[in-house]
PDB file of N, CA and C in Angstrom:
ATOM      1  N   UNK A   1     -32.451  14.040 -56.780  1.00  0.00           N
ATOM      2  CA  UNK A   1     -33.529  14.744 -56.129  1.00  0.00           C
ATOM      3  C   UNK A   1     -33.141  16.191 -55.855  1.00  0.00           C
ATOM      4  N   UNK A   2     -31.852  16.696 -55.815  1.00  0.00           N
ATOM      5  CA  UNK A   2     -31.309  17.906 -54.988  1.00  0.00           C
ATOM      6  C   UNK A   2     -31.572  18.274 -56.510  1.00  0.00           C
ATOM      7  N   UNK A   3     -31.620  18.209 -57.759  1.00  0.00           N
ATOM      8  CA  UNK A   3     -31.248  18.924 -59.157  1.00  0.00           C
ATOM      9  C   UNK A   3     -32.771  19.300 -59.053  1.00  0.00           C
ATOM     10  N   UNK A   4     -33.991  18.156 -58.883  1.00  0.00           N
ATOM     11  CA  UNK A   4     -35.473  18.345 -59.146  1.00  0.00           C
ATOM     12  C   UNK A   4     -35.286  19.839 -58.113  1.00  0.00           C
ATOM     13  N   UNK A   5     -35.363  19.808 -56.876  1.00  0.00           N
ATOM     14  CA  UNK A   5     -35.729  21.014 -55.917  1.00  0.00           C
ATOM     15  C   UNK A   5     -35.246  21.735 -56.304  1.00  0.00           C
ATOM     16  N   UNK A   6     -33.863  21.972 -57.077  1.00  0.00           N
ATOM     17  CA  UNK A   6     -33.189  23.209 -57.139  1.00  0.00           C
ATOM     18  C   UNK A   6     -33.740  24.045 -58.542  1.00  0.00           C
ATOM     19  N   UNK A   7     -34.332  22.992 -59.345  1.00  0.00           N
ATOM     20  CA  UNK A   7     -35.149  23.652 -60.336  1.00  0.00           C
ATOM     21  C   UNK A   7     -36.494  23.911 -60.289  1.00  0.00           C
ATOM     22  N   UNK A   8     -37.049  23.297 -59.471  1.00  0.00           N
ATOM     23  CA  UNK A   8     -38.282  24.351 -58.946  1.00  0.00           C
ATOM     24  C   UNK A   8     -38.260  25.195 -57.859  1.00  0.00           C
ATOM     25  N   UNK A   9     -36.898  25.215 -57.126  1.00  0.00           N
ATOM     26  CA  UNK A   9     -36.853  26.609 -56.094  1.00  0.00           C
ATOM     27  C   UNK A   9     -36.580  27.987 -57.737  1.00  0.00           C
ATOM     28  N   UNK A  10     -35.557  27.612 -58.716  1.00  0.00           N
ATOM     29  CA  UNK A  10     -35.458  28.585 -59.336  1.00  0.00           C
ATOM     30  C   UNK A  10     -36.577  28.524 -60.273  1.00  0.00           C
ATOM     31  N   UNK A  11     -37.217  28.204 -60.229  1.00  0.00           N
ATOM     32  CA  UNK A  11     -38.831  28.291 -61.509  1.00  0.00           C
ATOM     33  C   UNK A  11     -39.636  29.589 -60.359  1.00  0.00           C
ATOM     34  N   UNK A  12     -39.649  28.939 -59.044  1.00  0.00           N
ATOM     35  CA  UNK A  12     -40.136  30.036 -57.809  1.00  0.00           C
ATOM     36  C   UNK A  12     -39.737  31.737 -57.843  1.00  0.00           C
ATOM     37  N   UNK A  13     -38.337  31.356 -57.629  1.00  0.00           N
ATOM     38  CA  UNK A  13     -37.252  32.514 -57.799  1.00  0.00           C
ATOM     39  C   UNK A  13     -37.518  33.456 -59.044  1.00  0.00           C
ATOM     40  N   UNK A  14     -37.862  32.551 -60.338  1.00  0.00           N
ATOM     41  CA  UNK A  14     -38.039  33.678 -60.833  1.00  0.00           C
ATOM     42  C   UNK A  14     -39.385  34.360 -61.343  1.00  0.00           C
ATOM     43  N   UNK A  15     -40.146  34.364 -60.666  1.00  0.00           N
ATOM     44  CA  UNK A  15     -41.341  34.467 -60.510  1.00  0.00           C
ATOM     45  C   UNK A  15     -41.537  35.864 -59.331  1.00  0.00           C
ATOM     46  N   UNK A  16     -42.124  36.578 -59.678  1.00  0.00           N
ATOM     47  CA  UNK A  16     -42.593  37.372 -59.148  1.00  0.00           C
ATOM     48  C   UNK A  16     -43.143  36.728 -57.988  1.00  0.00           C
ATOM     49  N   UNK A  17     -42.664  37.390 -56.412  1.00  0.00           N
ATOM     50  CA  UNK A  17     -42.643  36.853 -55.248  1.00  0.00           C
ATOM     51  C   UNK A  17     -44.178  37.148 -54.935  1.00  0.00           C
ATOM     52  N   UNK A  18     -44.969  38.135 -55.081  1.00  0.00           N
ATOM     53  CA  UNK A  18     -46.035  38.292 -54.990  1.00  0.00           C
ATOM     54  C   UNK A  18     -47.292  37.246 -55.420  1.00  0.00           C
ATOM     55  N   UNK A  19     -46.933  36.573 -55.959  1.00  0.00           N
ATOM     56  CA  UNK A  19     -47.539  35.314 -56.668  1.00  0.00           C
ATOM     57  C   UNK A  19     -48.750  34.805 -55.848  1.00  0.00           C
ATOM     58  N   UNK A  20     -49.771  34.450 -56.127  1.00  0.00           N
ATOM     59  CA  UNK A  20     -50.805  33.854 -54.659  1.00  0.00           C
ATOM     60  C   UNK A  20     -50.109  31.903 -54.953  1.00  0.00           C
ATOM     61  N   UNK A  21     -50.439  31.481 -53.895  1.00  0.00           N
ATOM     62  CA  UNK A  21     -50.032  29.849 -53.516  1.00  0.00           C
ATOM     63  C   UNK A  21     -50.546  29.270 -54.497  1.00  0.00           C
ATOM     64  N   UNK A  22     -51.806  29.234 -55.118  1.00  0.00           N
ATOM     65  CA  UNK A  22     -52.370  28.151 -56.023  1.00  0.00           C
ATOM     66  C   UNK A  22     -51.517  29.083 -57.145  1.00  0.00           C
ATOM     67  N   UNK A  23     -51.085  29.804 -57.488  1.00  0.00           N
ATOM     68  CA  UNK A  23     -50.702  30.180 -59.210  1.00  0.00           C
ATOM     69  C   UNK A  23     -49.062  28.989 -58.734  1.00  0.00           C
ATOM     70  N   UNK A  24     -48.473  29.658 -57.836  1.00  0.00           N
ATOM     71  CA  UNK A  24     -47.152  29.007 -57.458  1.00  0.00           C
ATOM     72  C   UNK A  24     -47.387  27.712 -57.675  1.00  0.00           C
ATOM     73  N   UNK A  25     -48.146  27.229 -57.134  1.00  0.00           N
ATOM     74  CA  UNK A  25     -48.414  25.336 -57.014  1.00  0.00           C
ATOM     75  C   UNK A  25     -48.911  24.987 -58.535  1.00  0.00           C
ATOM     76  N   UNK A  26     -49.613  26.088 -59.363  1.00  0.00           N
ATOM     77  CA  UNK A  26     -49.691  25.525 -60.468  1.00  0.00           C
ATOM     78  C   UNK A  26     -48.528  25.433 -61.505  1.00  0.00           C
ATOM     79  N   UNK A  27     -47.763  26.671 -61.226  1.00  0.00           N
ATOM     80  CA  UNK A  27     -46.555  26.237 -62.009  1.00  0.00           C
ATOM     81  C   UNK A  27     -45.299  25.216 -61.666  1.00  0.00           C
ATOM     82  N   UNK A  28     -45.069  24.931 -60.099  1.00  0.00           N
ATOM     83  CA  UNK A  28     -44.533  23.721 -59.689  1.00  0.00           C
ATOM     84  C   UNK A  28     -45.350  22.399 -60.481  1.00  0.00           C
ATOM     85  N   UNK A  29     -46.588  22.169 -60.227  1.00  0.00           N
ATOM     86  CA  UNK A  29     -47.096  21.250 -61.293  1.00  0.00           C
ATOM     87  C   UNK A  29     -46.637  20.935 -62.756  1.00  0.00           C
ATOM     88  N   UNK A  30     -46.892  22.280 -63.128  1.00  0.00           N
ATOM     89  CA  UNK A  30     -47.238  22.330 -64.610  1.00  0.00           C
ATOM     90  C   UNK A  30     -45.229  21.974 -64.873  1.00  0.00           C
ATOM     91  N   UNK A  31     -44.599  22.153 -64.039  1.00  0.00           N
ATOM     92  CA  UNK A  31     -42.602  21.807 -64.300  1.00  0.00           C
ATOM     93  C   UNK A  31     -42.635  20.502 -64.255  1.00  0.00           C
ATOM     94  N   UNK A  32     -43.470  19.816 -63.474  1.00  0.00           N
ATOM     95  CA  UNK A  32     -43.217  18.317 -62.949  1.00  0.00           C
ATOM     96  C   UNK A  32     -43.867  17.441 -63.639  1.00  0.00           C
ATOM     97  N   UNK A  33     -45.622  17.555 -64.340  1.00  0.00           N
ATOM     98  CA  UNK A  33     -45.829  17.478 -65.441  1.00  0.00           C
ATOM     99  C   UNK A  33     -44.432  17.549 -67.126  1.00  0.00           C
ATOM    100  N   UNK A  34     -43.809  18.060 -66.769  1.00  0.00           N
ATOM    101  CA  UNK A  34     -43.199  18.526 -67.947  1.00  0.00           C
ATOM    102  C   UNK A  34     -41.979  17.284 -67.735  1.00  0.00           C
ATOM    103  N   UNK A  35     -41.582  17.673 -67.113  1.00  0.00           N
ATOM    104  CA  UNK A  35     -40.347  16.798 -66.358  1.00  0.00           C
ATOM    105  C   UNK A  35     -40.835  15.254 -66.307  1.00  0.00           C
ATOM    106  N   UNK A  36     -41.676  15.016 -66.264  1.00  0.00           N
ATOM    107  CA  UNK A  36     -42.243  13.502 -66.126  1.00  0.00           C
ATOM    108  C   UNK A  36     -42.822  12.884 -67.336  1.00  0.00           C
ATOM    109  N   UNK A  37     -43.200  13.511 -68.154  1.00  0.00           N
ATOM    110  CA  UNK A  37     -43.457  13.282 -70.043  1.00  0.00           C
ATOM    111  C   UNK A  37     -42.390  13.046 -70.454  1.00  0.00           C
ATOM    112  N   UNK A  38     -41.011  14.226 -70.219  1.00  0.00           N
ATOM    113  CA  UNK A  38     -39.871  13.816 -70.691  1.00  0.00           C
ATOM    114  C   UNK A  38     -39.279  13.029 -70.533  1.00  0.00           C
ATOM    115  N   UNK A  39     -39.113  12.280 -69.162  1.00  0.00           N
ATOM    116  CA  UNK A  39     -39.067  10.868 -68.713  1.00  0.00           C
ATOM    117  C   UNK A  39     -39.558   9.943 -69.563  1.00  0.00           C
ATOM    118  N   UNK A  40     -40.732  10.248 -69.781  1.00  0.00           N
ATOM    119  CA  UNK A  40     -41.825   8.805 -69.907  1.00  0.00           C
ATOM    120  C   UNK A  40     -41.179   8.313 -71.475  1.00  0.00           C
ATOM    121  N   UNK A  41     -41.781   9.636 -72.330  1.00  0.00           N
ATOM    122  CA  UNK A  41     -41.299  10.145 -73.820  1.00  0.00           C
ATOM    123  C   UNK A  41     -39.686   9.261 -74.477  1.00  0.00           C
ATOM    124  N   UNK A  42     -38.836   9.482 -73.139  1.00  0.00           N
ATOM    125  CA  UNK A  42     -37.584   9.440 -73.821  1.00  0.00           C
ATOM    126  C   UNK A  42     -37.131   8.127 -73.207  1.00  0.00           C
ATOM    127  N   UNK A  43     -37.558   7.307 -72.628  1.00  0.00           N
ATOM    128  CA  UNK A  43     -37.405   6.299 -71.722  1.00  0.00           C
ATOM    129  C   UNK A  43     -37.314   4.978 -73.063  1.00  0.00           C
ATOM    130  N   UNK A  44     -36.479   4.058 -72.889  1.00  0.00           N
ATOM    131  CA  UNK A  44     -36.721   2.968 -74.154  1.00  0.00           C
ATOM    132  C   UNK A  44     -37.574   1.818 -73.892  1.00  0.00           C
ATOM    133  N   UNK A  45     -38.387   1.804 -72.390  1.00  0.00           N
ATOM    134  CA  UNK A  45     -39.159   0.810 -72.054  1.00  0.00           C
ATOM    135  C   UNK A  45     -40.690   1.801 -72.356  1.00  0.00           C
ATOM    136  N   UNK A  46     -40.285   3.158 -71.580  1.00  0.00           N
ATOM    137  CA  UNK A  46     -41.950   3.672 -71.256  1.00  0.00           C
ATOM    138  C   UNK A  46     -42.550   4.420 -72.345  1.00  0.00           C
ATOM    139  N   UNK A  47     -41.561   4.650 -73.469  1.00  0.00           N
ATOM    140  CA  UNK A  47     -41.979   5.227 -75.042  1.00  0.00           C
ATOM    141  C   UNK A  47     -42.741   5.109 -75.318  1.00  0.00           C
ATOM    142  N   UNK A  48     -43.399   3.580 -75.362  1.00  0.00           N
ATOM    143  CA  UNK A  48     -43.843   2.669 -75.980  1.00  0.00           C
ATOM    144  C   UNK A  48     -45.487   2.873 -75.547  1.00  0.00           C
ATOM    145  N   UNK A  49     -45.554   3.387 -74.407  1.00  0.00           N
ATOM    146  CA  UNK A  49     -46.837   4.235 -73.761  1.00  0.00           C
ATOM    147  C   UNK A  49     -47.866   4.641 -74.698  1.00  0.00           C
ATOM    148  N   UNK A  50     -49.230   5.023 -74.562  1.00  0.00           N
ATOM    149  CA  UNK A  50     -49.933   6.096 -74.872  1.00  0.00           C
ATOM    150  C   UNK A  50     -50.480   6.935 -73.818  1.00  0.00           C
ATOM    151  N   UNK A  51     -50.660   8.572 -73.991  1.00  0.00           N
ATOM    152  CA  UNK A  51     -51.799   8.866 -73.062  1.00  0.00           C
ATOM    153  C   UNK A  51     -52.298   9.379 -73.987  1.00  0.00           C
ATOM    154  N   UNK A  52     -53.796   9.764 -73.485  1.00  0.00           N
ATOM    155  CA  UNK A  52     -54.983  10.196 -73.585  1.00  0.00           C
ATOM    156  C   UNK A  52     -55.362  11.676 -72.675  1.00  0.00           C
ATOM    157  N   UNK A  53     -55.366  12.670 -73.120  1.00  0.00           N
ATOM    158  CA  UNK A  53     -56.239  13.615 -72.781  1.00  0.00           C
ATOM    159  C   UNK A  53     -55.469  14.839 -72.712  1.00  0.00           C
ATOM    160  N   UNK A  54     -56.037  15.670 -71.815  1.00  0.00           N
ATOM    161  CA  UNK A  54     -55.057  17.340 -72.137  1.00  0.00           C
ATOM    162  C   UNK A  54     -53.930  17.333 -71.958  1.00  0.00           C
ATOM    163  N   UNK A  55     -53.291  17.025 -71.323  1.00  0.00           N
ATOM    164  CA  UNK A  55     -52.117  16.841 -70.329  1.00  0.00           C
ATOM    165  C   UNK A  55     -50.474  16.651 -71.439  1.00  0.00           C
ATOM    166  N   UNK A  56     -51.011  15.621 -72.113  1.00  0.00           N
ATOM    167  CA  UNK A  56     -49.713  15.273 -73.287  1.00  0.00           C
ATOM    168  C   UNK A  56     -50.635  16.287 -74.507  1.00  0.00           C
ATOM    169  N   UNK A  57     -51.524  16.772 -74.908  1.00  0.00           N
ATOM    170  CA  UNK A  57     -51.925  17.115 -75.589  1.00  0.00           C
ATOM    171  C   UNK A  57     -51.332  19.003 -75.378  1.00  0.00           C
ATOM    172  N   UNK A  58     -51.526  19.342 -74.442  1.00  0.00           N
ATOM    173  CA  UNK A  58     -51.304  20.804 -74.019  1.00  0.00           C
ATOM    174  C   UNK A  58     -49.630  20.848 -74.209  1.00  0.00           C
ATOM    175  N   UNK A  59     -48.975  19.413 -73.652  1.00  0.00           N
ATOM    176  CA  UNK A  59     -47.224  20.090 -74.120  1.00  0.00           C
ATOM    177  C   UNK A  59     -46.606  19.823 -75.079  1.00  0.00           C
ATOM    178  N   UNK A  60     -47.559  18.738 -75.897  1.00  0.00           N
ATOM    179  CA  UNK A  60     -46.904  17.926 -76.951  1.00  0.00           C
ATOM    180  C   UNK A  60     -47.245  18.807 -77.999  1.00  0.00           C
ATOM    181  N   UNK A  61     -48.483  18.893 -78.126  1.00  0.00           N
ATOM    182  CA  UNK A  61     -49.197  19.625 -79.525  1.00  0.00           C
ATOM    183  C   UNK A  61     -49.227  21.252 -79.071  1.00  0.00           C
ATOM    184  N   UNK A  62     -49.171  21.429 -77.696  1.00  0.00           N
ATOM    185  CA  UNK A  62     -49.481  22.687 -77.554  1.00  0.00           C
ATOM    186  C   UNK A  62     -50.892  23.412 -77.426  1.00  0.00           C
ATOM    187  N   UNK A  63     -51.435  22.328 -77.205  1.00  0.00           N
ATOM    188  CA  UNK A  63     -53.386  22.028 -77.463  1.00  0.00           C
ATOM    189  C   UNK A  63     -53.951  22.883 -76.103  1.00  0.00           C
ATOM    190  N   UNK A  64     -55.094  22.924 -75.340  1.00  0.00           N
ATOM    191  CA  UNK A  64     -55.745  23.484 -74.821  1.00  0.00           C
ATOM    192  C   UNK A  64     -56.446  22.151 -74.313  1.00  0.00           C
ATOM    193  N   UNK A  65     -56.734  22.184 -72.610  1.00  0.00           N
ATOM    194  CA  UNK A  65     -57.139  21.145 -71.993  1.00  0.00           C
ATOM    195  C   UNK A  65     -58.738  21.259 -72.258  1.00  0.00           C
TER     196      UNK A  65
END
C-alpha cells in the first residue's frame, strides 16, 4: 500500500501544483484504472476476464471513451 501512495503522491508531484481538484482526481483515477487492468490483465486466474466498454478500450487499444 505505501508503494500505491507513493506513486500517486509522485504522479501529484509532478504535475503542475496549480492543477484544479477534479483534473488532480482525474489523473489519480486514470493511475489506478491503469494499475488495476495491469493486475487484472496479468493475473493467471483474472486473465481469463472480459471487459466491455471505454475503459480497457482507451488503455488497451488506445481508443476514445
Amino acid at each position: 500500500m505505501a508503494t500505491l501512495i507513493h506513486t500517486l503522491q509522485h504522479i501529484l508531484e509532478s504535475k503542475d501544483p496549480l492543477l484544479a481538484n477534479e483534473t488532480r482526481r482525474i489523473l489519480l483515477k486514470e493511475a489506478l484504472q491503469a494499475r488495476l487492468l495491469d493486475h487484472l490483465y496479468n493475473h493467471p486466474v483474472y486473465r481469463r476476464l472480459n471487459f466491455y466498454g471505454g475503459t480497457c478500450g482507451g488503455r488497451v487499444g488506445g481508443g476514445f471513451r
